[in-house]
N, C-alpha and C. Protein backbone atom coordinates (compact mmCIF):
# COMPACT_ATOMS: atom_id res chain seq x y z
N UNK A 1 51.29 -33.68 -126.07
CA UNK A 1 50.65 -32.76 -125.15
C UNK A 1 49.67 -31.87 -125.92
N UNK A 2 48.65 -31.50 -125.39
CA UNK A 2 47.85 -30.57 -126.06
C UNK A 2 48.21 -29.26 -125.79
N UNK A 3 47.42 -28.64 -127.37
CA UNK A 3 48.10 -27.65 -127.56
C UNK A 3 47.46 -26.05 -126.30
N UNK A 4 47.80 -25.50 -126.52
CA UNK A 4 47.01 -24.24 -125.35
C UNK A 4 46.64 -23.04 -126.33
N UNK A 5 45.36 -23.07 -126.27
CA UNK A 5 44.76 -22.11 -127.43
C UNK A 5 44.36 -21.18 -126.13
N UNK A 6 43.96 -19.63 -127.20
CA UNK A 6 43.41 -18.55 -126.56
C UNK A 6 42.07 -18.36 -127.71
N UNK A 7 41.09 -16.89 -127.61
CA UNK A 7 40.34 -16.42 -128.00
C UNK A 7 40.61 -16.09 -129.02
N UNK A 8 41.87 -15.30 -129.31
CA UNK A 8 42.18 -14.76 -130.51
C UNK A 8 42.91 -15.55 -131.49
N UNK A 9 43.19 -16.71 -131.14
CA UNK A 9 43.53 -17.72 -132.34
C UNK A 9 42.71 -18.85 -131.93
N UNK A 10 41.45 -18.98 -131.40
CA UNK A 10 40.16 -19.84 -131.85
C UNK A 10 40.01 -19.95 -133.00
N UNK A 11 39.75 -19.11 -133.62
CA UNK A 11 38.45 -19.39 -134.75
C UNK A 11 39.68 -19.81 -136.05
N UNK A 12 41.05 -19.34 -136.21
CA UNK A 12 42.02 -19.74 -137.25
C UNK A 12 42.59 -21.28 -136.72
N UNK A 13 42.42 -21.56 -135.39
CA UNK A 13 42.70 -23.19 -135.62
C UNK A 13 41.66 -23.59 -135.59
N UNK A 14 40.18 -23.31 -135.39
CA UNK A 14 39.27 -24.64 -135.36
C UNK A 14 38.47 -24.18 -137.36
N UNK A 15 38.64 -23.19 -137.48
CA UNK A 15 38.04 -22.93 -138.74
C UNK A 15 39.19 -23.49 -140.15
N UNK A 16 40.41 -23.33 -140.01
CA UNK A 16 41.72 -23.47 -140.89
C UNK A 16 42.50 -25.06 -140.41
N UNK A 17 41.25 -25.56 -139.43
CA UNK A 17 42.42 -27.30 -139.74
C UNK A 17 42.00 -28.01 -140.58
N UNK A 18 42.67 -29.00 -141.14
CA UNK A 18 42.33 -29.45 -142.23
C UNK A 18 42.17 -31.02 -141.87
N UNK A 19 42.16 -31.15 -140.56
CA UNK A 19 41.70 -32.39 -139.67
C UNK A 19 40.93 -31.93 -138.34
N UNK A 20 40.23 -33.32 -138.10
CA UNK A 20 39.35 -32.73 -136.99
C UNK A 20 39.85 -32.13 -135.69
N UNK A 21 38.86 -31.23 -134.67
CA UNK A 21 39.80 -30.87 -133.42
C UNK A 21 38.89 -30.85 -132.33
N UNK A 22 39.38 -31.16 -131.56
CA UNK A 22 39.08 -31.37 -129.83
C UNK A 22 39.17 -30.59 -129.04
N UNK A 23 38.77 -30.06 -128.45
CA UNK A 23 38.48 -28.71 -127.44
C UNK A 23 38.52 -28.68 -126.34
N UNK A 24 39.46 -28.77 -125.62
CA UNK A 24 38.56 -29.20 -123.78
C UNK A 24 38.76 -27.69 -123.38
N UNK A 25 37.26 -27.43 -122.85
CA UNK A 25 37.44 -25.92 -122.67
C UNK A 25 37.43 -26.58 -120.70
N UNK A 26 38.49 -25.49 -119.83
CA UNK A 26 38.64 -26.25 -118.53
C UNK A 26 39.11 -24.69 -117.72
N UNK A 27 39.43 -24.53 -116.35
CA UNK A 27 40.14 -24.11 -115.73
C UNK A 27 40.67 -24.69 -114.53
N UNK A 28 41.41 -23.48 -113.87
CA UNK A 28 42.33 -24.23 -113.32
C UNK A 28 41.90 -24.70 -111.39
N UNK A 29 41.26 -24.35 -111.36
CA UNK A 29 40.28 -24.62 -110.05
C UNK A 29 39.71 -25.54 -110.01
N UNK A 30 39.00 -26.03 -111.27
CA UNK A 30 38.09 -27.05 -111.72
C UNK A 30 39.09 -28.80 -111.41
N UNK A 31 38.54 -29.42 -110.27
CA UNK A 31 39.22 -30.65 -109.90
C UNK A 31 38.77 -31.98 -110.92
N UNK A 32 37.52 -31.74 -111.73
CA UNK A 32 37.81 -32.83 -112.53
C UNK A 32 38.35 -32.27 -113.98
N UNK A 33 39.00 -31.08 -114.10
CA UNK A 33 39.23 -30.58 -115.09
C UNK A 33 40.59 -31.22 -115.01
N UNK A 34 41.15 -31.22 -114.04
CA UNK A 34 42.29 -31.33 -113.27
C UNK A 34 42.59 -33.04 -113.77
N UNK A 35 41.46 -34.12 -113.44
CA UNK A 35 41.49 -35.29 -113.68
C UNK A 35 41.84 -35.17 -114.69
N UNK A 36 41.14 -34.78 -116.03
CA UNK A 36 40.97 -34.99 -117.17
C UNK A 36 42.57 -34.96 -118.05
N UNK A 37 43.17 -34.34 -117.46
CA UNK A 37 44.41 -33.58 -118.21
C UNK A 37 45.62 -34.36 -118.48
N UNK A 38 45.37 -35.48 -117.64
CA UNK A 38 46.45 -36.23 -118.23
C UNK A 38 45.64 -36.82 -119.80
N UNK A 39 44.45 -37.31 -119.50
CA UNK A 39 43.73 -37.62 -120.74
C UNK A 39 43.84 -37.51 -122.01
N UNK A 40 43.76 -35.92 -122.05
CA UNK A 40 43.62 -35.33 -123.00
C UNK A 40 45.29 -34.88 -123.69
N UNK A 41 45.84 -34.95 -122.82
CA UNK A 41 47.66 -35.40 -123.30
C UNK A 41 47.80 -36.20 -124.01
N UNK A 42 47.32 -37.42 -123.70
CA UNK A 42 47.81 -38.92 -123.96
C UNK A 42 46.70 -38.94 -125.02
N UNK A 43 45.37 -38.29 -125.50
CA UNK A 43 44.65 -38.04 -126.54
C UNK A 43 45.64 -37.20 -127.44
N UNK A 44 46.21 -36.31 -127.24
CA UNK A 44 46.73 -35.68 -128.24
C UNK A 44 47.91 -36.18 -128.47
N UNK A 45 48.46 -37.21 -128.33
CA UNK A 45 49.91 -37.93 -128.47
C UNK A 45 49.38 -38.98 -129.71
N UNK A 46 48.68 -39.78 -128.44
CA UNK A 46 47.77 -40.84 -129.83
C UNK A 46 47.28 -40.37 -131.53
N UNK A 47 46.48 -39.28 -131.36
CA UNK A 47 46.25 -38.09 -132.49
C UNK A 47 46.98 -37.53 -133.38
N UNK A 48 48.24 -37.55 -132.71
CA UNK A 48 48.81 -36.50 -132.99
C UNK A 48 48.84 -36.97 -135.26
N UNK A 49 48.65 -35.95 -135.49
CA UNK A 49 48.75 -35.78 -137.20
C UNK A 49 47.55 -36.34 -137.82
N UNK A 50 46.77 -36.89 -136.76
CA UNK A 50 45.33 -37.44 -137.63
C UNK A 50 43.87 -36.07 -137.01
N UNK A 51 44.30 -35.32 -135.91
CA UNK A 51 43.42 -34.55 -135.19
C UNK A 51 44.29 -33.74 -134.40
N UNK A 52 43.71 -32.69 -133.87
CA UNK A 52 44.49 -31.12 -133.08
C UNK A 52 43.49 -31.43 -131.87
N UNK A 53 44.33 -31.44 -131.01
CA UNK A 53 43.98 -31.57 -129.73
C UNK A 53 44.39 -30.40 -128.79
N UNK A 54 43.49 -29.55 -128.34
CA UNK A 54 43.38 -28.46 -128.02
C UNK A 54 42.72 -28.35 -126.17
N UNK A 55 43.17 -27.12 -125.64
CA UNK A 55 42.44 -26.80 -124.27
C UNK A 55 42.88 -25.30 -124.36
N UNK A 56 41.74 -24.58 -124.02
CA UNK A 56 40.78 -23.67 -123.64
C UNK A 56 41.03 -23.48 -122.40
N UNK A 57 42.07 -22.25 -121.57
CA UNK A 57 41.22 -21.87 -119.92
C UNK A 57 40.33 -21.12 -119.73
N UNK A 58 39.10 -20.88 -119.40
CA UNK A 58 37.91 -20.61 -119.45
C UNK A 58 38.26 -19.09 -118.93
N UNK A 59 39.12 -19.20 -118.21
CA UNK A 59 38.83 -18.10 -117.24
C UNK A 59 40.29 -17.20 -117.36
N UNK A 60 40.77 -16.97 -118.49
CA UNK A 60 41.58 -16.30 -118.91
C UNK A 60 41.33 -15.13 -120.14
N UNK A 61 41.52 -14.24 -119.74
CA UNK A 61 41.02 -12.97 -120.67
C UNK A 61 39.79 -13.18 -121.47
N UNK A 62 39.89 -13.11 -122.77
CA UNK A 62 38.20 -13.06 -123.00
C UNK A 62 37.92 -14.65 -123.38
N UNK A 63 38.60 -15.55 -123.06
CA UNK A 63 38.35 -17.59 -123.26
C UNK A 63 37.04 -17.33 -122.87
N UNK A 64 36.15 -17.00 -121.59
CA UNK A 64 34.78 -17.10 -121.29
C UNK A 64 34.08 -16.91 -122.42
N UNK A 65 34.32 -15.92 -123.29
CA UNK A 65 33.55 -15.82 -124.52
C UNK A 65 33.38 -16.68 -125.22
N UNK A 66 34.18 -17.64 -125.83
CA UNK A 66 34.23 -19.05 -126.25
C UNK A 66 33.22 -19.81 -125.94
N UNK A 67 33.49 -20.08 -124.41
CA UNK A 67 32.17 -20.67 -123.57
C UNK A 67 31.21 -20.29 -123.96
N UNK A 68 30.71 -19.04 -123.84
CA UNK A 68 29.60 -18.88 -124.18
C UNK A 68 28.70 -19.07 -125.45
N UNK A 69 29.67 -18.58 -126.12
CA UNK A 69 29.47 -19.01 -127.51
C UNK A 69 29.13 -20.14 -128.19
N UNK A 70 29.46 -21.07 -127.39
CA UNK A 70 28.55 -22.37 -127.09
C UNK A 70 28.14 -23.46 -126.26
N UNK A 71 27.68 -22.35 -125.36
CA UNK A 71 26.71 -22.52 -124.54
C UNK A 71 26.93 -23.33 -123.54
N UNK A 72 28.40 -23.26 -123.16
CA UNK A 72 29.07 -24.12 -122.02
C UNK A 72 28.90 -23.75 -120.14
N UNK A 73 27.68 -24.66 -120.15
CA UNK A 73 27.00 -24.38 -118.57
C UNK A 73 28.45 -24.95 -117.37
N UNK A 74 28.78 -25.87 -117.67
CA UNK A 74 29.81 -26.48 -116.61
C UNK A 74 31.23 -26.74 -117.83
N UNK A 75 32.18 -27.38 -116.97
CA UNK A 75 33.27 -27.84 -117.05
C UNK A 75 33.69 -29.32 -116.20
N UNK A 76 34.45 -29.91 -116.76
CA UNK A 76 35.15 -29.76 -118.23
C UNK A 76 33.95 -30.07 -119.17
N UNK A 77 34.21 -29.19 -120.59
CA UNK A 77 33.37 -29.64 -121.84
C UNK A 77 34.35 -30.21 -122.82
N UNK A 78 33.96 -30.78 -123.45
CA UNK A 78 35.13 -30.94 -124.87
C UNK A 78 34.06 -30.94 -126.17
N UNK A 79 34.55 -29.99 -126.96
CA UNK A 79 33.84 -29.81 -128.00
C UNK A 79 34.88 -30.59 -128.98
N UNK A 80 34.19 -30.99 -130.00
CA UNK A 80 34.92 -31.87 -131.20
C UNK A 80 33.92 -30.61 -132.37
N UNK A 81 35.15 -30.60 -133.42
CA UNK A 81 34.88 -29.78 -134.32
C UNK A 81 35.60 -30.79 -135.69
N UNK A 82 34.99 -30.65 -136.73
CA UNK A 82 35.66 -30.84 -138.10
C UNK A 82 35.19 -29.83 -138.84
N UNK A 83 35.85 -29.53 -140.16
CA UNK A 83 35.12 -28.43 -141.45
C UNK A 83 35.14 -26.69 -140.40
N UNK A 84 35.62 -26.88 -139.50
CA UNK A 84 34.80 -25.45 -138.90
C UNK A 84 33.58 -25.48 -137.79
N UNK A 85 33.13 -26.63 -137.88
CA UNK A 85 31.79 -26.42 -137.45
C UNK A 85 31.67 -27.47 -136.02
N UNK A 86 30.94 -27.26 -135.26
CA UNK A 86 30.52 -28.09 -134.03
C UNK A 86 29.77 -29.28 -134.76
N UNK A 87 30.56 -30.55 -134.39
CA UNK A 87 29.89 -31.45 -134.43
C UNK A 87 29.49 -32.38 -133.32
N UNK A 88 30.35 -32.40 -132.15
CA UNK A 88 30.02 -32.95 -130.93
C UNK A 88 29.96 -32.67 -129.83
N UNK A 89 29.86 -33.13 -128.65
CA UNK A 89 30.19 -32.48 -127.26
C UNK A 89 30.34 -33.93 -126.23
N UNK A 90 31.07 -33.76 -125.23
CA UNK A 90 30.86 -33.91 -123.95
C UNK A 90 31.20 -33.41 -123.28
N UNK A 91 30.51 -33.67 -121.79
CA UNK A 91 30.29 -32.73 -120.76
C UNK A 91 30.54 -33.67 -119.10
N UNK A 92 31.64 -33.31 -118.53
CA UNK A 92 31.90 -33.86 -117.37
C UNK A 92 33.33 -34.54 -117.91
N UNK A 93 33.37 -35.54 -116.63
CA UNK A 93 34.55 -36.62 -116.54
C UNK A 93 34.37 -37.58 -116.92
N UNK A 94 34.79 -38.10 -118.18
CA UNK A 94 34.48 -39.71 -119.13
C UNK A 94 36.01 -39.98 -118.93
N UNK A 95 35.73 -41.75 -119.45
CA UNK A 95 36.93 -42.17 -119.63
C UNK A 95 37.57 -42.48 -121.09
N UNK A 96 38.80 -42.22 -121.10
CA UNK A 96 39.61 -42.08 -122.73
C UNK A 96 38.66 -42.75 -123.75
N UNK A 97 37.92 -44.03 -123.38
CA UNK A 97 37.67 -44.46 -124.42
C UNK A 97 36.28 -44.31 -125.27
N UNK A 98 35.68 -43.50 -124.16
CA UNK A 98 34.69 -42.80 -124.82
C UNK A 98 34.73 -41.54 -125.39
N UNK A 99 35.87 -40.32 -125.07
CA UNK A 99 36.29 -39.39 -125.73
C UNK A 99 36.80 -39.43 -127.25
N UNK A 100 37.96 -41.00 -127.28
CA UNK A 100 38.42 -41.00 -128.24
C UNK A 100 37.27 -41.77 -129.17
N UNK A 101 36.23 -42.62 -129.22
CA UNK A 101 34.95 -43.16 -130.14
C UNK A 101 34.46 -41.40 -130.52
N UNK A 102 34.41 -40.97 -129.46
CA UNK A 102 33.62 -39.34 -130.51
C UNK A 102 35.09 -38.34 -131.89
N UNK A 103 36.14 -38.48 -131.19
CA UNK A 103 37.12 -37.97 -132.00
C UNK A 103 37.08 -39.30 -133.16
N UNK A 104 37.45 -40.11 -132.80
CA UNK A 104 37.67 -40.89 -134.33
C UNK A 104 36.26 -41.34 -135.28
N UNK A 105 35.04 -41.13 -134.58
CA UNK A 105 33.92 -40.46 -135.49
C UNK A 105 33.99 -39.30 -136.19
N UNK A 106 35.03 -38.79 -136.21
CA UNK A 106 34.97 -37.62 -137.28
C UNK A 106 36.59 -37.83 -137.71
N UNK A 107 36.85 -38.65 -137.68
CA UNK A 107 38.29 -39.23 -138.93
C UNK A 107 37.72 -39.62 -140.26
């Protein structure tokens, strides 16, 4: 299952992993956010010890800031991070096997 990050421990798991990480920034209104979630479960099961598989609710205390911070117009997004740094994105409802080709590009 993925893990449930907030604002204030962002930046110590995506800056301090020492494998790559996955982001789905989502809320809970959002119906293909809603699709996505079994997805991104069964992404972070598969993962699990090779990548941190993470979700973001957008719309929980200061999480919007996140969003903004890079520059997240809609939902669902999933940001892929390694080293600290943004290296990928998608944006909308894909299927597993194009999520997981962008995560195991940065294995």
């Amino acid at each position: 299952m993925a893990k449930q990050i907030n604002a204030e421990d962002f930046d110590t798991i995506i800056t301090g992993s020492d494998v790559p990480v996955m982001l789905d920034l989502w809320a809970p209104w959002c119906g293909p956010c809603k699709a996505l979630g079994p997805t991104i479960d069964a992404i972070a099961e598969e993962y699990e010890g090779k990548a941190q598989v993470c979700k973001l609710n957008i719309d929980e205390g200061a999480n919007g800031e996140i969003a903004m911070r890079y520059g997240v117009a809609s939902i669902p997004t999933l940001l892929f991070f390694k080293g600290g740094e943004l290296k990928d994105r998608i944006v909308g409802l894909h299927p597993k096997d194009a999520i997981t080709e962008k995560l195991s590009d940065l294995l």
